[in-house]
PDB file of N, CA and C in Angstrom:
ATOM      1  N   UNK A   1       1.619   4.569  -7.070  1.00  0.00           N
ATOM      2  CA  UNK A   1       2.660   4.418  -6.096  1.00  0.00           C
ATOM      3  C   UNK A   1       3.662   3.389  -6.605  1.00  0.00           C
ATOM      4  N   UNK A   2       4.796   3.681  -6.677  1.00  0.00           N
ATOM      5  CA  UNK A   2       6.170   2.876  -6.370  1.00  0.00           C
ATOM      6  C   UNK A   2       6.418   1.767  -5.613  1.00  0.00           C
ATOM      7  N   UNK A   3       6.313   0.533  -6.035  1.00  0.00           N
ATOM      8  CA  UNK A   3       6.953  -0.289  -5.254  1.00  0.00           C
ATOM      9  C   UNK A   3       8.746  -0.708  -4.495  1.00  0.00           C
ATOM     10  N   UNK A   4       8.870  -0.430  -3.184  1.00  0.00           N
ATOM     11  CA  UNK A   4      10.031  -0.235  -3.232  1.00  0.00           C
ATOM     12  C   UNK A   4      10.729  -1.285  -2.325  1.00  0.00           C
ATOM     13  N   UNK A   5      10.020  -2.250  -2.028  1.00  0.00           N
ATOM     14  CA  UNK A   5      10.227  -3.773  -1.110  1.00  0.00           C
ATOM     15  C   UNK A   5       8.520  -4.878  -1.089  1.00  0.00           C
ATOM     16  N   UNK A   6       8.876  -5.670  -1.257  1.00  0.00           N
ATOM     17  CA  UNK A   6       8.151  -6.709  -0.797  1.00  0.00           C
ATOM     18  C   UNK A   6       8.957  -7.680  -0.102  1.00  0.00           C
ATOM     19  N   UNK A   7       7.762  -7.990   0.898  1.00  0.00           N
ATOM     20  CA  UNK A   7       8.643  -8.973   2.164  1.00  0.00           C
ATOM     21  C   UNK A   7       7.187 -10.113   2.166  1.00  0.00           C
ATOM     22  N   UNK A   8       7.256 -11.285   2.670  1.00  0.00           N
ATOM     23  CA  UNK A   8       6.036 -11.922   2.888  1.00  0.00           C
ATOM     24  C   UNK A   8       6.593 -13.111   3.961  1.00  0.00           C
ATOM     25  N   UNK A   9       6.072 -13.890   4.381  1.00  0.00           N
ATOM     26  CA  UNK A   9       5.841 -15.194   5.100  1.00  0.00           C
ATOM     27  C   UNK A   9       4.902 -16.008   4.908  1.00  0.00           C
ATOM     28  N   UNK A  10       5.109 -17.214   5.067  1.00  0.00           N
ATOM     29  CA  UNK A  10       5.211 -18.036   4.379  1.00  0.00           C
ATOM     30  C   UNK A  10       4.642 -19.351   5.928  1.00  0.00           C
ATOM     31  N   UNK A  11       3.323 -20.003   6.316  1.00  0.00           N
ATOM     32  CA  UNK A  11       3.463 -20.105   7.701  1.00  0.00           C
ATOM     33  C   UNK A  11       1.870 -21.175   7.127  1.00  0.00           C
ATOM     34  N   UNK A  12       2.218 -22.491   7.687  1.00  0.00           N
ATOM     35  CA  UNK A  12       1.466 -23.644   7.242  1.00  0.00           C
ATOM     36  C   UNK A  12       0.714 -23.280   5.835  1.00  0.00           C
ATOM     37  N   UNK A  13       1.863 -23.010   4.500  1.00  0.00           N
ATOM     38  CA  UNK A  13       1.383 -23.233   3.555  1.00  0.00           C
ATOM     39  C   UNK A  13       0.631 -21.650   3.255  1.00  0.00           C
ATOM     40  N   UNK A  14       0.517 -20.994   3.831  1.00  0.00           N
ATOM     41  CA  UNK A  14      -0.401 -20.175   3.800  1.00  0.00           C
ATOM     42  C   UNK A  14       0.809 -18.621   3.907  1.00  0.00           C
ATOM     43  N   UNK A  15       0.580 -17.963   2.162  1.00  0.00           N
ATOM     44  CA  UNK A  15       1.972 -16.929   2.211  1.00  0.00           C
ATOM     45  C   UNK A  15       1.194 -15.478   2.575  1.00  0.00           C
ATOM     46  N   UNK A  16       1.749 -14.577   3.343  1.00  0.00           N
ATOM     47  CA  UNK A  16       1.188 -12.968   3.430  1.00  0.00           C
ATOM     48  C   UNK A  16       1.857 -12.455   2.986  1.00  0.00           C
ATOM     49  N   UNK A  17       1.554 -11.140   2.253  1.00  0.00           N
ATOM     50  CA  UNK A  17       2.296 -10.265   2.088  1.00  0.00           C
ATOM     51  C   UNK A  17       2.629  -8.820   2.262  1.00  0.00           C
ATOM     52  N   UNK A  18       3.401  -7.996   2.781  1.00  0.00           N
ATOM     53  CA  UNK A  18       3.543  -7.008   2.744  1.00  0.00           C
ATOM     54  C   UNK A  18       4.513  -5.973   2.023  1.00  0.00           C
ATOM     55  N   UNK A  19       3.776  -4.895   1.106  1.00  0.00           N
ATOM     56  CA  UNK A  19       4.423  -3.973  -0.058  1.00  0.00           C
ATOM     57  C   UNK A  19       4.692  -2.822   0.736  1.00  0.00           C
ATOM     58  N   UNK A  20       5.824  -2.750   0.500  1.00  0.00           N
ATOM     59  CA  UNK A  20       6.543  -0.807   0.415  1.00  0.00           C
ATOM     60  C   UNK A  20       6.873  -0.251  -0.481  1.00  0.00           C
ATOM     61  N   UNK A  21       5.660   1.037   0.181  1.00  0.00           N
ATOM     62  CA  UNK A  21       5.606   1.641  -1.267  1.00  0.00           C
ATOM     63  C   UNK A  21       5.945   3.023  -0.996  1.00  0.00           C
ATOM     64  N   UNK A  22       6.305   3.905  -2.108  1.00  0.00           N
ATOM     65  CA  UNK A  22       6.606   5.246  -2.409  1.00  0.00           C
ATOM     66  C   UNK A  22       5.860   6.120  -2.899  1.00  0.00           C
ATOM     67  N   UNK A  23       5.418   7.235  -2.627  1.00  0.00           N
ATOM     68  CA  UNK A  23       4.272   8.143  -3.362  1.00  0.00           C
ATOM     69  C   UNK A  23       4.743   9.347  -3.152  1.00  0.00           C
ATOM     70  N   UNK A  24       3.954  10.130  -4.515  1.00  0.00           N
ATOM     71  CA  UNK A  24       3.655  11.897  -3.774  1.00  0.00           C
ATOM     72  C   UNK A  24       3.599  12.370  -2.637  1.00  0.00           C
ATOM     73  N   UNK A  25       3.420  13.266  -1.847  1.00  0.00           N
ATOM     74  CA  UNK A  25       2.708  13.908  -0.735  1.00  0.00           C
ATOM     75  C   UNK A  25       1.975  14.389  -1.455  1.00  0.00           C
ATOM     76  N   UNK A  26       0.874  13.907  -0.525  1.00  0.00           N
ATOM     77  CA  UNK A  26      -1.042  14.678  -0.908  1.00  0.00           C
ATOM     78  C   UNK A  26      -0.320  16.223  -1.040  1.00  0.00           C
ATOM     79  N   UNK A  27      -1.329  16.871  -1.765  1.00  0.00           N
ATOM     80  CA  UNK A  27      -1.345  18.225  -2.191  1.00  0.00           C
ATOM     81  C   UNK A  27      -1.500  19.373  -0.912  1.00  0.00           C
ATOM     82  N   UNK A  28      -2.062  18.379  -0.089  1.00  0.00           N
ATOM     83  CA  UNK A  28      -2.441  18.985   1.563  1.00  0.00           C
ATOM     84  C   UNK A  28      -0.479  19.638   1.928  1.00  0.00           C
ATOM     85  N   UNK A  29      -0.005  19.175   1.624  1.00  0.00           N
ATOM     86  CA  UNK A  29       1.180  19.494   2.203  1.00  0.00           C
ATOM     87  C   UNK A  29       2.100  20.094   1.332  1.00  0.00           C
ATOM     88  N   UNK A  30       1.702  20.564   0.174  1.00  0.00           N
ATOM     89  CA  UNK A  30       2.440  21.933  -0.626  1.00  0.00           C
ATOM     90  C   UNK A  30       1.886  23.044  -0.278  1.00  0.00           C
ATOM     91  N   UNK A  31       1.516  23.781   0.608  1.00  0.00           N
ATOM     92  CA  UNK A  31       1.010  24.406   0.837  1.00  0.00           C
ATOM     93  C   UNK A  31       1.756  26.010   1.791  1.00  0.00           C
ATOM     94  N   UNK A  32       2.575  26.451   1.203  1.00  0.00           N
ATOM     95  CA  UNK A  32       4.230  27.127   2.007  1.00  0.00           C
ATOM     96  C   UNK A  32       3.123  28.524   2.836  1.00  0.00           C
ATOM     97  N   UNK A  33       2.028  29.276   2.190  1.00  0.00           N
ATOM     98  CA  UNK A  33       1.454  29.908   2.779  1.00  0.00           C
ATOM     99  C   UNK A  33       0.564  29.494   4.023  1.00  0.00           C
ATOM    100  N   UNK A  34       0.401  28.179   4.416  1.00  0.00           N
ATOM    101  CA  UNK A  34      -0.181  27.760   5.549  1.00  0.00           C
ATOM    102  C   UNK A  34       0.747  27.114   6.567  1.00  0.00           C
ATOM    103  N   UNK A  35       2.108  27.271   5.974  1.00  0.00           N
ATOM    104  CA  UNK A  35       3.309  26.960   6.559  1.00  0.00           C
ATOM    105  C   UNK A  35       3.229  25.140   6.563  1.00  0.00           C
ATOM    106  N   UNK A  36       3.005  24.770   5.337  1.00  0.00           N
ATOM    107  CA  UNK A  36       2.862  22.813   5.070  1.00  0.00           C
ATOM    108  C   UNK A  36       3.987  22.861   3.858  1.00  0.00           C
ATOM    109  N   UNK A  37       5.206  21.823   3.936  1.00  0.00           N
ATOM    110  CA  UNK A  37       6.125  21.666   2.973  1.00  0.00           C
ATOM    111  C   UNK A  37       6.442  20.221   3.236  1.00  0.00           C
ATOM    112  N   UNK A  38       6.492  19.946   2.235  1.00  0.00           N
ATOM    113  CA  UNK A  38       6.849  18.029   2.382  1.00  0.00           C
ATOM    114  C   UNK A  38       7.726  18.256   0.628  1.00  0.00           C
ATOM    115  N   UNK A  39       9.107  18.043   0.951  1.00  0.00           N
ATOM    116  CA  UNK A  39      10.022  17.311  -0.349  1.00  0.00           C
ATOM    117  C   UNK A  39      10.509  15.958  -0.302  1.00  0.00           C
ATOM    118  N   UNK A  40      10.243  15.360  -1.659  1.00  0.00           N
ATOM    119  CA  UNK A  40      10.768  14.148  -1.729  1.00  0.00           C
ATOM    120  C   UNK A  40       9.237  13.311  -1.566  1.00  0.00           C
ATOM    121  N   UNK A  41       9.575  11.722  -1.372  1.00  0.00           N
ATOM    122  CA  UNK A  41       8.332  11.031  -1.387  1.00  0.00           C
ATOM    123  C   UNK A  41       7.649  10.598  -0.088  1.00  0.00           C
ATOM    124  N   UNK A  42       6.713  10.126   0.478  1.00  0.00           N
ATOM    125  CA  UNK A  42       6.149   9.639   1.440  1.00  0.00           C
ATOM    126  C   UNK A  42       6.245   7.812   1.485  1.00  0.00           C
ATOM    127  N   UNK A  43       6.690   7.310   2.363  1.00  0.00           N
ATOM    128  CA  UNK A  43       6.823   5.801   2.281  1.00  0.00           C
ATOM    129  C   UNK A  43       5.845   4.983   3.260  1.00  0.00           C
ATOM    130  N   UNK A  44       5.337   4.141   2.849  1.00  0.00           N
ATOM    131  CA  UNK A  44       4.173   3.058   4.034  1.00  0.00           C
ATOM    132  C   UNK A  44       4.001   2.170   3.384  1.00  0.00           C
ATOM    133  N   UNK A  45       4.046   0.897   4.915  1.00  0.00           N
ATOM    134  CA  UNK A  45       3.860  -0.579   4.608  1.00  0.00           C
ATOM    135  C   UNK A  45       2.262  -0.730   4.292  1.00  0.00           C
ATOM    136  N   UNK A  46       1.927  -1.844   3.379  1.00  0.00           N
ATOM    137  CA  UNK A  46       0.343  -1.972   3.389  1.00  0.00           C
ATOM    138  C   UNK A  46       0.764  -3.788   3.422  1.00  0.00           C
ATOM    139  N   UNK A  47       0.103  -4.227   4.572  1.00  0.00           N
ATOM    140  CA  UNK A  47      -0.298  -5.107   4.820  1.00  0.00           C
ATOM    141  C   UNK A  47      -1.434  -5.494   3.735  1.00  0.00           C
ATOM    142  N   UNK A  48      -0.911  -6.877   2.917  1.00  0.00           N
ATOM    143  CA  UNK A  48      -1.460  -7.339   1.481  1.00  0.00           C
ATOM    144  C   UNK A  48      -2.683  -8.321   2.114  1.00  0.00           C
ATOM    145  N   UNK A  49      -1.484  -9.114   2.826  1.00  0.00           N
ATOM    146  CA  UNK A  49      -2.410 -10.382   3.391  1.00  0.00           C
ATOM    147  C   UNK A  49      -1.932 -11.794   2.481  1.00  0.00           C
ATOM    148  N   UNK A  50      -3.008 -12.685   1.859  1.00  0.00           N
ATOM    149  CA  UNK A  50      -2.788 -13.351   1.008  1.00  0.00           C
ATOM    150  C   UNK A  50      -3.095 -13.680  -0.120  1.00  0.00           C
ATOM    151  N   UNK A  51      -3.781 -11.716  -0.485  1.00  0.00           N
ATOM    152  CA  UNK A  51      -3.652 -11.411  -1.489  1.00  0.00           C
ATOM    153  C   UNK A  51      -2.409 -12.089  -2.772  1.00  0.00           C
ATOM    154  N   UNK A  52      -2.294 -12.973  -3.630  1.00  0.00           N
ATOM    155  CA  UNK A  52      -1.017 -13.136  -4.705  1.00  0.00           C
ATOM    156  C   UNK A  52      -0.401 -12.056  -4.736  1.00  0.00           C
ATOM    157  N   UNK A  53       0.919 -11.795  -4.549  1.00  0.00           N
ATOM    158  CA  UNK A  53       1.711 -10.817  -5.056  1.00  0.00           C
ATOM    159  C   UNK A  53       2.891 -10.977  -5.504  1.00  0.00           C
ATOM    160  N   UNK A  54       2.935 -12.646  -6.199  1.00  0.00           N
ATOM    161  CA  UNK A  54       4.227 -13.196  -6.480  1.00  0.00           C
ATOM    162  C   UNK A  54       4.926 -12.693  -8.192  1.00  0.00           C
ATOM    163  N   UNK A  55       4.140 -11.632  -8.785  1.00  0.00           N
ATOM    164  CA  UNK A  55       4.118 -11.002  -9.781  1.00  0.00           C
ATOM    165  C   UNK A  55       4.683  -9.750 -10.343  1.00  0.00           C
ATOM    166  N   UNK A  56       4.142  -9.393  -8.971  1.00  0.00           N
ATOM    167  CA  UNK A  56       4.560  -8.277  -8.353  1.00  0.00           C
ATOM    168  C   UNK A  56       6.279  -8.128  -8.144  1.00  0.00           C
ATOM    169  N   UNK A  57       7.023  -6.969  -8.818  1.00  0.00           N
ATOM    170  CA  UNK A  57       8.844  -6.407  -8.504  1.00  0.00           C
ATOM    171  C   UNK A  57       8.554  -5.206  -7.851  1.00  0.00           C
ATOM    172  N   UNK A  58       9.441  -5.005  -7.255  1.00  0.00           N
ATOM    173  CA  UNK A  58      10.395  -3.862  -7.038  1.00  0.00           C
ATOM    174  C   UNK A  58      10.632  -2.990  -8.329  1.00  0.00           C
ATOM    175  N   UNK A  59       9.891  -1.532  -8.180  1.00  0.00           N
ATOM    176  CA  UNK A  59      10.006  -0.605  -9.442  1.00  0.00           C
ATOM    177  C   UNK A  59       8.818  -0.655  -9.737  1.00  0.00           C
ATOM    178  N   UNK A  60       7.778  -1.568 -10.060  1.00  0.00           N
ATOM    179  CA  UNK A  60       6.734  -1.315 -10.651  1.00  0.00           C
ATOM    180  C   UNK A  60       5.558  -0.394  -9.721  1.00  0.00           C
ATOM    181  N   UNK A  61       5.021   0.167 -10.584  1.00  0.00           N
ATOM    182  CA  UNK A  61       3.919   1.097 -10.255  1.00  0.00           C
ATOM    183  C   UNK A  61       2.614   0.802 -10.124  1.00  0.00           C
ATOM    184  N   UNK A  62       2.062   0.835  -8.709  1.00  0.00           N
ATOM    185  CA  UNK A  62       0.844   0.328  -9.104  1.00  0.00           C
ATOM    186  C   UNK A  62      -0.319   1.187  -8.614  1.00  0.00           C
ATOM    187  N   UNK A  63      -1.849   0.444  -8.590  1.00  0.00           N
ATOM    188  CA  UNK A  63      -2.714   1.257  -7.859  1.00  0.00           C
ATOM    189  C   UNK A  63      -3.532   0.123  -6.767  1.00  0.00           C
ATOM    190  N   UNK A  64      -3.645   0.485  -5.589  1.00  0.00           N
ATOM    191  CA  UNK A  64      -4.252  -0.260  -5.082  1.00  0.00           C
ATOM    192  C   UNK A  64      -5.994  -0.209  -4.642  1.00  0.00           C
ATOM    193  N   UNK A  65      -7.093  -1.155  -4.912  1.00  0.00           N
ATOM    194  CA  UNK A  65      -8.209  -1.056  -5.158  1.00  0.00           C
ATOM    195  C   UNK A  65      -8.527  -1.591  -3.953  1.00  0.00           C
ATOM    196  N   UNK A  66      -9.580  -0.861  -2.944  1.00  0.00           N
ATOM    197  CA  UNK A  66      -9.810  -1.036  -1.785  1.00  0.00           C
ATOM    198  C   UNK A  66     -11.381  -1.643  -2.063  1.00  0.00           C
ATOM    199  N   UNK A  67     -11.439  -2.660  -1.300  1.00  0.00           N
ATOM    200  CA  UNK A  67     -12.853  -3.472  -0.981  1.00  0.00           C
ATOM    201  C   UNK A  67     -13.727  -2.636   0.294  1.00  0.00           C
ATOM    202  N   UNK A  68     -15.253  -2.985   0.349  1.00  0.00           N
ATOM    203  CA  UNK A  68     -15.711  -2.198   1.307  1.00  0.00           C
ATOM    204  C   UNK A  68     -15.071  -2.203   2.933  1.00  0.00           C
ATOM    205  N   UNK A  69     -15.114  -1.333   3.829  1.00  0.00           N
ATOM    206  CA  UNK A  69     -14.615  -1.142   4.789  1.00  0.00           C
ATOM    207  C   UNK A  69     -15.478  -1.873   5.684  1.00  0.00           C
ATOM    208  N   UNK A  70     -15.357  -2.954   6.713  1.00  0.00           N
ATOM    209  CA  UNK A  70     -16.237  -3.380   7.439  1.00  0.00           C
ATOM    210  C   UNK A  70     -15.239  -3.718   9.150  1.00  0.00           C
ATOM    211  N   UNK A  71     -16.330  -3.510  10.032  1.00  0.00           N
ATOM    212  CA  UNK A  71     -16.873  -3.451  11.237  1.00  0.00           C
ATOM    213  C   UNK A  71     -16.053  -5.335  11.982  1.00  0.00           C
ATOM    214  N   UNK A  72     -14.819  -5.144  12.538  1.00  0.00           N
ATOM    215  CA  UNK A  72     -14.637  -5.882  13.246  1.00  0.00           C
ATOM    216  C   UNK A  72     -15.521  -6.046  15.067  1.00  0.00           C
ATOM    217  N   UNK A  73     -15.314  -7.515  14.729  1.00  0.00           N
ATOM    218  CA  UNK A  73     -16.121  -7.941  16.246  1.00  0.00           C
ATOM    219  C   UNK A  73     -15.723  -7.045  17.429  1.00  0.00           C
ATOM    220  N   UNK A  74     -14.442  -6.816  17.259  1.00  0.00           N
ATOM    221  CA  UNK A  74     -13.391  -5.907  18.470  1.00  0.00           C
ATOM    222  C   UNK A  74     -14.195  -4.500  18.336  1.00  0.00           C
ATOM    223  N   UNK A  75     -14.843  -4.067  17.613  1.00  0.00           N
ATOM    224  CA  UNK A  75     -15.238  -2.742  16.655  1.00  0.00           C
ATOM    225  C   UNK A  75     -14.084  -1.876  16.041  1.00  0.00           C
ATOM    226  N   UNK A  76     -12.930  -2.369  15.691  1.00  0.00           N
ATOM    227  CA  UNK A  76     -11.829  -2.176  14.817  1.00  0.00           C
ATOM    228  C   UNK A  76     -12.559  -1.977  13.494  1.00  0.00           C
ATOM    229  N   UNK A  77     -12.168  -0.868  12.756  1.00  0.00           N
ATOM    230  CA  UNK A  77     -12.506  -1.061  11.457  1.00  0.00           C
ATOM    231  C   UNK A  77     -11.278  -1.741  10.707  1.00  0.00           C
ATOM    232  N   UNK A  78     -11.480  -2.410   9.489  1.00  0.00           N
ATOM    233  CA  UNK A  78     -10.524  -2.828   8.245  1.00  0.00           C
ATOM    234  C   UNK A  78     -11.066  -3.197   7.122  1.00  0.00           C
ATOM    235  N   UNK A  79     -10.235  -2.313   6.473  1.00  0.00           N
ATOM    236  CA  UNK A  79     -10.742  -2.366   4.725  1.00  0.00           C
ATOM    237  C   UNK A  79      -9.904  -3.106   4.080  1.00  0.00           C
ATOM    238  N   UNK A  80     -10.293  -4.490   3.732  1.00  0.00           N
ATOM    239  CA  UNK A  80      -9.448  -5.352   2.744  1.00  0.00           C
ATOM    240  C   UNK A  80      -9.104  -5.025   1.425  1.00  0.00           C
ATOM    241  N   UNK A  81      -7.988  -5.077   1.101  1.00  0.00           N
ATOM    242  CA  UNK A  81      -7.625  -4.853  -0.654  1.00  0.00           C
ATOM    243  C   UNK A  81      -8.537  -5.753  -1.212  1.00  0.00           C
ATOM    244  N   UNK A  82      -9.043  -5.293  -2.395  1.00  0.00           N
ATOM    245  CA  UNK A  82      -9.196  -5.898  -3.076  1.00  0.00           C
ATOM    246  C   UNK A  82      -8.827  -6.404  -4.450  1.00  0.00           C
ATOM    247  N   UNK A  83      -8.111  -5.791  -5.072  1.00  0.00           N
ATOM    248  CA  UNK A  83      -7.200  -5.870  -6.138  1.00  0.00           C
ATOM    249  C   UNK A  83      -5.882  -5.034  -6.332  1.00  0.00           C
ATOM    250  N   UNK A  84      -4.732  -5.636  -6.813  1.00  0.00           N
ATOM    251  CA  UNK A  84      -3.820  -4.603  -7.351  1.00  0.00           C
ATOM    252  C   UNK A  84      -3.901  -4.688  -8.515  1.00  0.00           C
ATOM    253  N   UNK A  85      -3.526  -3.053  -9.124  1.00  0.00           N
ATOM    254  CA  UNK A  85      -3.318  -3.222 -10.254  1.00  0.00           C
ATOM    255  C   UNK A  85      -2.303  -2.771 -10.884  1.00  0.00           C
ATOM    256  N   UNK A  86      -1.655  -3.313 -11.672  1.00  0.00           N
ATOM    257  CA  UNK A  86      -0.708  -2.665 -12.338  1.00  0.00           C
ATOM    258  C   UNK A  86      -0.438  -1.546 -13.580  1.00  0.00           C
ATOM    259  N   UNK A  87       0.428  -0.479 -12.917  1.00  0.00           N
ATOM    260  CA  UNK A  87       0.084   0.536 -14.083  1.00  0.00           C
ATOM    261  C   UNK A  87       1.361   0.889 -14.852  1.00  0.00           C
ATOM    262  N   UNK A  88       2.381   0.316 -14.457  1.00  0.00           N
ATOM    263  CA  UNK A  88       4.098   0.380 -14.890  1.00  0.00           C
ATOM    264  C   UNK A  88       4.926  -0.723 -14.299  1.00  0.00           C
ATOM    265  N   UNK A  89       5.614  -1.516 -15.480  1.00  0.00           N
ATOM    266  CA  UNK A  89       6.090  -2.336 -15.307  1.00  0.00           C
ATOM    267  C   UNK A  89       7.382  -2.201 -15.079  1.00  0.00           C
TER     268      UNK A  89
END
């Protein structure tokens, strides 16, 4: 995926971040005989956190590596990143 904004804050010392990014449409949606068409790219914010992402531009390509999915007190699920990686600079 395409990076196509980073925004973060910055709030007692402590920075978050959030990436917009650009991708394919899943393959689920080329599909003209089941009447599914998606042209062009798909865009979504991913809440980083305070994950580092001060490395991180605009343009570069990356992949993002998901940590196990666990069981909030609320019973919310959330799966923390666990790494980005970079695959185009």
């Amino acid at each position: 995926m395409e990076i196509i904004g980073i925004s973060y804050v910055t709030k007692n010392g402590k920075t978050n971040y959030t990436l917009e990014v650009a991708d394919d449409f899943p393959h689920y949606f080329q599909n003209a005989e089941a009447g599914r068409y998606a042209v062009g790219k798909k865009s979504e914010s991913i809440y980083v956190g305070s994950l580092d992402c001060s490395q991180l531009k605009v343009g570069m390509e990356i992949e993002i590596i998901y940590d196990r999915m666990c069981t909030l007190a609320n019973g919310k699920t959330y799966q923390p990143i666990k790494r980005i990686e970079v695959l185009t600079k």
